[in-house]
C-alpha atoms as a PDB file:
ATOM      1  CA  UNK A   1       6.188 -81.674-140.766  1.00  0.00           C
ATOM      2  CA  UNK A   2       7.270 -82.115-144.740  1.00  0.00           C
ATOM      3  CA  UNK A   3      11.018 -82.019-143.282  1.00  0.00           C
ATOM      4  CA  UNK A   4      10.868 -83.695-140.627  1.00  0.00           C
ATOM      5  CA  UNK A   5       9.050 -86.604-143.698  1.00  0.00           C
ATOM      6  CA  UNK A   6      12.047 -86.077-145.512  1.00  0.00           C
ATOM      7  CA  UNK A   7      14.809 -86.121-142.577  1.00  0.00           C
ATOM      8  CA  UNK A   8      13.438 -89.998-141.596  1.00  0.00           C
ATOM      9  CA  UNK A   9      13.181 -90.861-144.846  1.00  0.00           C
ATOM     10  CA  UNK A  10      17.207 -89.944-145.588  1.00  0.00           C
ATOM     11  CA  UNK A  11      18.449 -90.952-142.032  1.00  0.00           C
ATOM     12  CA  UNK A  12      16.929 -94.545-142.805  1.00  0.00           C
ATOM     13  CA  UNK A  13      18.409 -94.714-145.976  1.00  0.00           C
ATOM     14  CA  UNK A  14      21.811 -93.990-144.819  1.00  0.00           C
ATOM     15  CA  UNK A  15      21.443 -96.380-142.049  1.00  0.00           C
ATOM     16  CA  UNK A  16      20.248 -99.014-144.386  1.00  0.00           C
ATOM     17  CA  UNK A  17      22.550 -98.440-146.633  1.00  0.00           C
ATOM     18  CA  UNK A  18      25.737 -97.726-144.398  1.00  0.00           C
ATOM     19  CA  UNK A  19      24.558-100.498-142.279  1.00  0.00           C
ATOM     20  CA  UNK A  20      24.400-102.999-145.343  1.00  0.00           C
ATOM     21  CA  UNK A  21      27.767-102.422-146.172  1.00  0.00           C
ATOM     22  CA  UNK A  22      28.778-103.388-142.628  1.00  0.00           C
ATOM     23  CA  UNK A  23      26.886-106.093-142.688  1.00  0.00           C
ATOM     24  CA  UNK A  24      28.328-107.296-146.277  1.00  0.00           C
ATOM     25  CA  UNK A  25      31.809-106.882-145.168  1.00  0.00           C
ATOM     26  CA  UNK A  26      31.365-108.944-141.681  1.00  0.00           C
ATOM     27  CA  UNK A  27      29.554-112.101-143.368  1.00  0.00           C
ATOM     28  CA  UNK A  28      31.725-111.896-146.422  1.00  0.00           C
ATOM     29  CA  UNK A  29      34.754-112.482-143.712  1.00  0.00           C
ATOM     30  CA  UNK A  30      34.257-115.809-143.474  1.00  0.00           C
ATOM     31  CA  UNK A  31      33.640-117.060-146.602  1.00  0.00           C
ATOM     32  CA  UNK A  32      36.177-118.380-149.404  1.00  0.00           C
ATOM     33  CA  UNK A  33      36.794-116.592-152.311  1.00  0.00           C
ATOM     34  CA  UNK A  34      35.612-118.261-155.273  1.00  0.00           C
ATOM     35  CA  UNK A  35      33.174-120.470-157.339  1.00  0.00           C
ATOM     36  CA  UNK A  36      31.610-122.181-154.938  1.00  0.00           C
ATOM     37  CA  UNK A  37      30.077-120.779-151.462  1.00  0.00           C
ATOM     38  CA  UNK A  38      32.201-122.493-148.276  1.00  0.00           C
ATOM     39  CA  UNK A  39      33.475-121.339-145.078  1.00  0.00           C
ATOM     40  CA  UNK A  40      37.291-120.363-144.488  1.00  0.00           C
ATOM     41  CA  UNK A  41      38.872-123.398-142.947  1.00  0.00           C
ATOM     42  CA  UNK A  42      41.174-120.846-140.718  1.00  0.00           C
ATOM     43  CA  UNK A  43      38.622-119.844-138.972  1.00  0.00           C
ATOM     44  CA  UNK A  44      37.305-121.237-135.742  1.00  0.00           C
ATOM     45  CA  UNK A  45      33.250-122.556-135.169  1.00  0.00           C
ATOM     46  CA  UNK A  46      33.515-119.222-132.741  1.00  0.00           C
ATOM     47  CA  UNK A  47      34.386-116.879-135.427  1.00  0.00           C
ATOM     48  CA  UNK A  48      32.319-117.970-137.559  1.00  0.00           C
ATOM     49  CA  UNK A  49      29.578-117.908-135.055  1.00  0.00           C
ATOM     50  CA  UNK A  50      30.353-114.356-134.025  1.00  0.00           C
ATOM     51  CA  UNK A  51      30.136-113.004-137.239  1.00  0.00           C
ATOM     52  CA  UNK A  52      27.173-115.105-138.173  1.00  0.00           C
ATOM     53  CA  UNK A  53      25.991-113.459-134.596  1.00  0.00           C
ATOM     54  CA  UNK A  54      27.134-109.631-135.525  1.00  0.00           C
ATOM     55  CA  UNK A  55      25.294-109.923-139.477  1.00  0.00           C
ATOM     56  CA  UNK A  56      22.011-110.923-137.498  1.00  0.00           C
ATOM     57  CA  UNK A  57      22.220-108.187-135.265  1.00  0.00           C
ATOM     58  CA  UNK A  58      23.486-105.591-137.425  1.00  0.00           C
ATOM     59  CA  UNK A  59      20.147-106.535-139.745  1.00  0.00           C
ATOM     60  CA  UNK A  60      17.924-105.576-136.819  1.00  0.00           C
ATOM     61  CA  UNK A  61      18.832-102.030-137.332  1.00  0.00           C
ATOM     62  CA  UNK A  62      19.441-101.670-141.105  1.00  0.00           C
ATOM     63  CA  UNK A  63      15.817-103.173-142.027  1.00  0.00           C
ATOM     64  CA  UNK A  64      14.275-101.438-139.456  1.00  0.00           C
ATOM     65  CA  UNK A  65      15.350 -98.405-140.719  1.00  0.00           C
ATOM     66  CA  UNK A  66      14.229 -99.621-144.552  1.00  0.00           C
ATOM     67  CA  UNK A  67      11.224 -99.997-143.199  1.00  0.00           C
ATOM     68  CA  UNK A  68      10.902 -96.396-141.215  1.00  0.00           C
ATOM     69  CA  UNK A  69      12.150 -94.842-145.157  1.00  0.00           C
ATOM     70  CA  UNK A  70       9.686 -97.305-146.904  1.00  0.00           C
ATOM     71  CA  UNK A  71       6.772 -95.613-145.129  1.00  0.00           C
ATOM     72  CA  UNK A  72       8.600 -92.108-145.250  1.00  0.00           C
ATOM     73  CA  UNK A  73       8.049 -92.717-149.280  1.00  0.00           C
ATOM     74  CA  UNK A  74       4.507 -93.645-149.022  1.00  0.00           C
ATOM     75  CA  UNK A  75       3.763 -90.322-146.871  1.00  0.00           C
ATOM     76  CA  UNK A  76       6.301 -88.188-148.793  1.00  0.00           C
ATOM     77  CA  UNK A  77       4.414 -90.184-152.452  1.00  0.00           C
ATOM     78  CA  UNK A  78       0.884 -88.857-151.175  1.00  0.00           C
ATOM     79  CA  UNK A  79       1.674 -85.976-149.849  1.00  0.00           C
ATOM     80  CA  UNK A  80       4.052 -84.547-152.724  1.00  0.00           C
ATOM     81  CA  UNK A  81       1.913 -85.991-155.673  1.00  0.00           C
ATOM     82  CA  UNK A  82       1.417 -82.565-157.272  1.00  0.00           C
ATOM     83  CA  UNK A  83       4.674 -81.646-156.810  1.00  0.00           C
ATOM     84  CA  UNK A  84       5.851 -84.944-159.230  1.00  0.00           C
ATOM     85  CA  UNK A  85       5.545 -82.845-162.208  1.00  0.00           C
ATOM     86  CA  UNK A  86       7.714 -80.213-161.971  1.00  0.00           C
ATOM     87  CA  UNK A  87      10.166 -81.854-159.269  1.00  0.00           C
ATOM     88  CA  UNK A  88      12.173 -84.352-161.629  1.00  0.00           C
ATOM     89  CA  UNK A  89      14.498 -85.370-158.730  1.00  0.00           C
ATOM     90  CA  UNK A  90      11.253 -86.108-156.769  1.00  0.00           C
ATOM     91  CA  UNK A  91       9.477 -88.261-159.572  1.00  0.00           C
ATOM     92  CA  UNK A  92      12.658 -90.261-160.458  1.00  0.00           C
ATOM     93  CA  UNK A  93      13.132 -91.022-156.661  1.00  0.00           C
ATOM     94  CA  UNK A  94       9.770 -92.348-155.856  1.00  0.00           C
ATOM     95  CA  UNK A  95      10.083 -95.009-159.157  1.00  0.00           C
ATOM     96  CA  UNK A  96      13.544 -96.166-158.153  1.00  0.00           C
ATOM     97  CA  UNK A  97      12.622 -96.994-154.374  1.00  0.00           C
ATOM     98  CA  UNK A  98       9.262 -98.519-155.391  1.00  0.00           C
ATOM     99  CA  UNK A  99      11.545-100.719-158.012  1.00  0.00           C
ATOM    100  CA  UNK A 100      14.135-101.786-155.901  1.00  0.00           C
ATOM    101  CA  UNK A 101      11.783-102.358-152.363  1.00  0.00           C
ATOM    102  CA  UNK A 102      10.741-105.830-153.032  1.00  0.00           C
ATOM    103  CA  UNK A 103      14.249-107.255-153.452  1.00  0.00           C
ATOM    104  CA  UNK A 104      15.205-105.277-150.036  1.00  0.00           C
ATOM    105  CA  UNK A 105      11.981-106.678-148.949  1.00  0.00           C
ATOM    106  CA  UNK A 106      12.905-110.097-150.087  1.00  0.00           C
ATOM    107  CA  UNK A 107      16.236-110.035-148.487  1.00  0.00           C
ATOM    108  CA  UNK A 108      14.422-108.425-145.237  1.00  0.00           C
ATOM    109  CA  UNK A 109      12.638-112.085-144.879  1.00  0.00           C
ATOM    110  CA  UNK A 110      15.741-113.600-145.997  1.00  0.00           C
ATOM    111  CA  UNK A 111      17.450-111.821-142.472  1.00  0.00           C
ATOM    112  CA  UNK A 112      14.327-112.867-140.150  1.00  0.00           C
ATOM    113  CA  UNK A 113      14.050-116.373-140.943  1.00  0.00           C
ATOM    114  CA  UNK A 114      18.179-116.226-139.965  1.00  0.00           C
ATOM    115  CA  UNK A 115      17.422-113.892-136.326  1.00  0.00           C
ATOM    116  CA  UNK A 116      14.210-115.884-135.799  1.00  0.00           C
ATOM    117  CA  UNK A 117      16.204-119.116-135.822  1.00  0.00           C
ATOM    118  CA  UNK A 118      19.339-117.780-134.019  1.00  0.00           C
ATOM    119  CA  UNK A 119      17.626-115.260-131.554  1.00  0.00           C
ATOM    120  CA  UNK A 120      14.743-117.115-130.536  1.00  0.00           C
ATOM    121  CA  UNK A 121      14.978-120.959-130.535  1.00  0.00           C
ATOM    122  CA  UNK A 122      18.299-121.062-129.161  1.00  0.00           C
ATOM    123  CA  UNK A 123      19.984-123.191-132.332  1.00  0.00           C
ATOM    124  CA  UNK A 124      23.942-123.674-132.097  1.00  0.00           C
ATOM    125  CA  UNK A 125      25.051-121.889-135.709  1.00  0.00           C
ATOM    126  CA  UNK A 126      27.431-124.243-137.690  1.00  0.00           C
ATOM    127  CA  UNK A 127      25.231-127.225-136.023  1.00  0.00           C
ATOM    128  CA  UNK A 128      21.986-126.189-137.571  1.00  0.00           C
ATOM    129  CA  UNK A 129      22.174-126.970-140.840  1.00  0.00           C
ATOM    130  CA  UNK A 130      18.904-124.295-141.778  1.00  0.00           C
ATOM    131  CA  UNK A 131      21.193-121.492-140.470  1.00  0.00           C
ATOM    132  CA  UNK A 132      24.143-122.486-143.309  1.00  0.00           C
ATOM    133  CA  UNK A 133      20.858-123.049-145.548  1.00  0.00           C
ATOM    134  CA  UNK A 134      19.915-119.334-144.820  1.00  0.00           C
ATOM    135  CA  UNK A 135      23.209-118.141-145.090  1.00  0.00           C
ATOM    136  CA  UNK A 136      23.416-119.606-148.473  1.00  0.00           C
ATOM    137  CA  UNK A 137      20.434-118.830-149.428  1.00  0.00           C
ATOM    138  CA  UNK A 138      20.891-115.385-149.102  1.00  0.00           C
ATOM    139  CA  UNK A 139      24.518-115.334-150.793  1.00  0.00           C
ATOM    140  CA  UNK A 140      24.401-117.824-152.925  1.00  0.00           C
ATOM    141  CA  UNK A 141      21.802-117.359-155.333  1.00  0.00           C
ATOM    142  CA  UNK A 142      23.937-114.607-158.354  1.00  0.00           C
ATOM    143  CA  UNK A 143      20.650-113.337-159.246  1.00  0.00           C
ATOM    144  CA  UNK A 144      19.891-111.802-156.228  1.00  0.00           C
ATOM    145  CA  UNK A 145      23.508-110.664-155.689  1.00  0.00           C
ATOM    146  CA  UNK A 146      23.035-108.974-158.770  1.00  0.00           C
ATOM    147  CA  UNK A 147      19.699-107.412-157.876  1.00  0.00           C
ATOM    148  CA  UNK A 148      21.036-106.546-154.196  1.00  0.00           C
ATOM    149  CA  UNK A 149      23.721-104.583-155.464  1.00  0.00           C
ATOM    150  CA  UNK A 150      21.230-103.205-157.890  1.00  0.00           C
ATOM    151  CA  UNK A 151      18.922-101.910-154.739  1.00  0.00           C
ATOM    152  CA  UNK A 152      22.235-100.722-153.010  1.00  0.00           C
ATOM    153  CA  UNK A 153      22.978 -97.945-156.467  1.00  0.00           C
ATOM    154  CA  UNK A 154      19.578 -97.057-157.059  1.00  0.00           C
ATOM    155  CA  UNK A 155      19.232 -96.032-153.174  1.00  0.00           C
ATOM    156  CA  UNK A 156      22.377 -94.385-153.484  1.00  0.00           C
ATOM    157  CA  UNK A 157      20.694 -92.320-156.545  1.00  0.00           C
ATOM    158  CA  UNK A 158      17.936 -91.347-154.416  1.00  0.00           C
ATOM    159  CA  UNK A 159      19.767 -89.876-151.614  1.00  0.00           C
ATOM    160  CA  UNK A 160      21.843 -87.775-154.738  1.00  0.00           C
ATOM    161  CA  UNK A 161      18.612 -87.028-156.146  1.00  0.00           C
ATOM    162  CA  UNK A 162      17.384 -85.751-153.032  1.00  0.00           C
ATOM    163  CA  UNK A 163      20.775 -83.326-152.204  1.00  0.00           C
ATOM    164  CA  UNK A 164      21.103 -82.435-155.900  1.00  0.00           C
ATOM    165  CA  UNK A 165      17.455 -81.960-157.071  1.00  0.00           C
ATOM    166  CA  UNK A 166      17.916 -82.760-161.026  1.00  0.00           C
ATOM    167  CA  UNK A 167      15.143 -81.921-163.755  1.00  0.00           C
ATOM    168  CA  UNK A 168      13.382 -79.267-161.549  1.00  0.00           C
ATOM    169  CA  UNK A 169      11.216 -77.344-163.796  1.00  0.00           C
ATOM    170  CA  UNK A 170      11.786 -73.923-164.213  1.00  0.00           C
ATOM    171  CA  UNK A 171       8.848 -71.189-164.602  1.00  0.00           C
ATOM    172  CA  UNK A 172       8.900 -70.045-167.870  1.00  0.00           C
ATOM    173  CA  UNK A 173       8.419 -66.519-167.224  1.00  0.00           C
ATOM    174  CA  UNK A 174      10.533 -65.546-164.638  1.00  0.00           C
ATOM    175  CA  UNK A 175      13.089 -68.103-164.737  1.00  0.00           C
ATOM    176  CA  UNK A 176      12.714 -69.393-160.987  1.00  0.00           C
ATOM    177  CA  UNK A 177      12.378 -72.689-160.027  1.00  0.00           C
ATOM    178  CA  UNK A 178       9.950 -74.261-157.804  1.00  0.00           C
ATOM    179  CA  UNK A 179      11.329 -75.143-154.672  1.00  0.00           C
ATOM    180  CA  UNK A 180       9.865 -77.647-152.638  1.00  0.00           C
ATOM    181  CA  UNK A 181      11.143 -76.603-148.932  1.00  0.00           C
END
């Protein structure tokens, strides 16, 4: 049961985080490079649309999977709360993901105010000016760029944590250490 925990907790982090990426990379297509926060002119309403279209979708199934790892942490949290003493790696994971959940979280409501208005009233993209507002919103704001990317490293951290197990306490006598399997 304890692995299995642990096994939902790192395959949603590395679809959240893989996914994220993805996601990045596809809405970042279509925007200029530069100070201020516009659309490429080359680009059609159509490719814009589509990629406004694949972001949305794509953020069904990376904050889904947050979510799935978010309550991984609160069972694995619970569960392993005797073991935070002597397992470092365990102790410094649990801080960074509680940390770094409410930006995900805030970015999470960010992406379903966007699929609420595109998958469910039916609202042209570029025509809707709350869909460019959402957009913006999301991008625009530096501070929480900043803390997104932020999120993005400490996750990575945990998943290291987790494969390289730093600051596990050794027993003083025989030298072992305490292995959580």
């Amino acid at each position: 049961m304890k692995k299995t925990i642990y096994f939902i907790f790192a395959l949603g982090m590395i679809i959240w985080l893989g996914g994220s990426v993805v996601r990045n990379a596809v809405i970042f297509d279509i925007f200029m490079p530069g100070n201020i926060l516009t659309f490429k002119s080359g680009y059609s309403k159509e490719m814009i649309d589509y990629n406004i279209y694949l972001f949305t979708s794509g953020a069904t199934y990376t904050n889904f999977a947050y979510g799935l790892s978010f309550l991984a942490m609160v069972i694995i949290a619970v569960s392993e709360r005797k073991l935070i003493r002597t397992q470092g790696w365990l102790f410094m994971s649990i801080v960074l993901f509680l940390i770094v959940s409410p930006v995900v979280f805030y970015n999470i409501y960010l992406d379903f105010g966007l699929s609420r208005a595109i998958f469910y009233n039916d609202v042209s993209f570029l025509g809707d000016m709350d869909i460019q507002q959402s957009i913006f919103m999301r991008y625009k704001s530096t501070l929480n760029t900043v803390f997104s990317g932020i999120a993005y490293l400490a996750n990575a951290n945990i998943i290291a944590y987790a494969v390289w197990k730093p600051l596990t306490k050794q027993n003083s006598i025989t030298g072992n250490i305490n292995e959580t399997n």
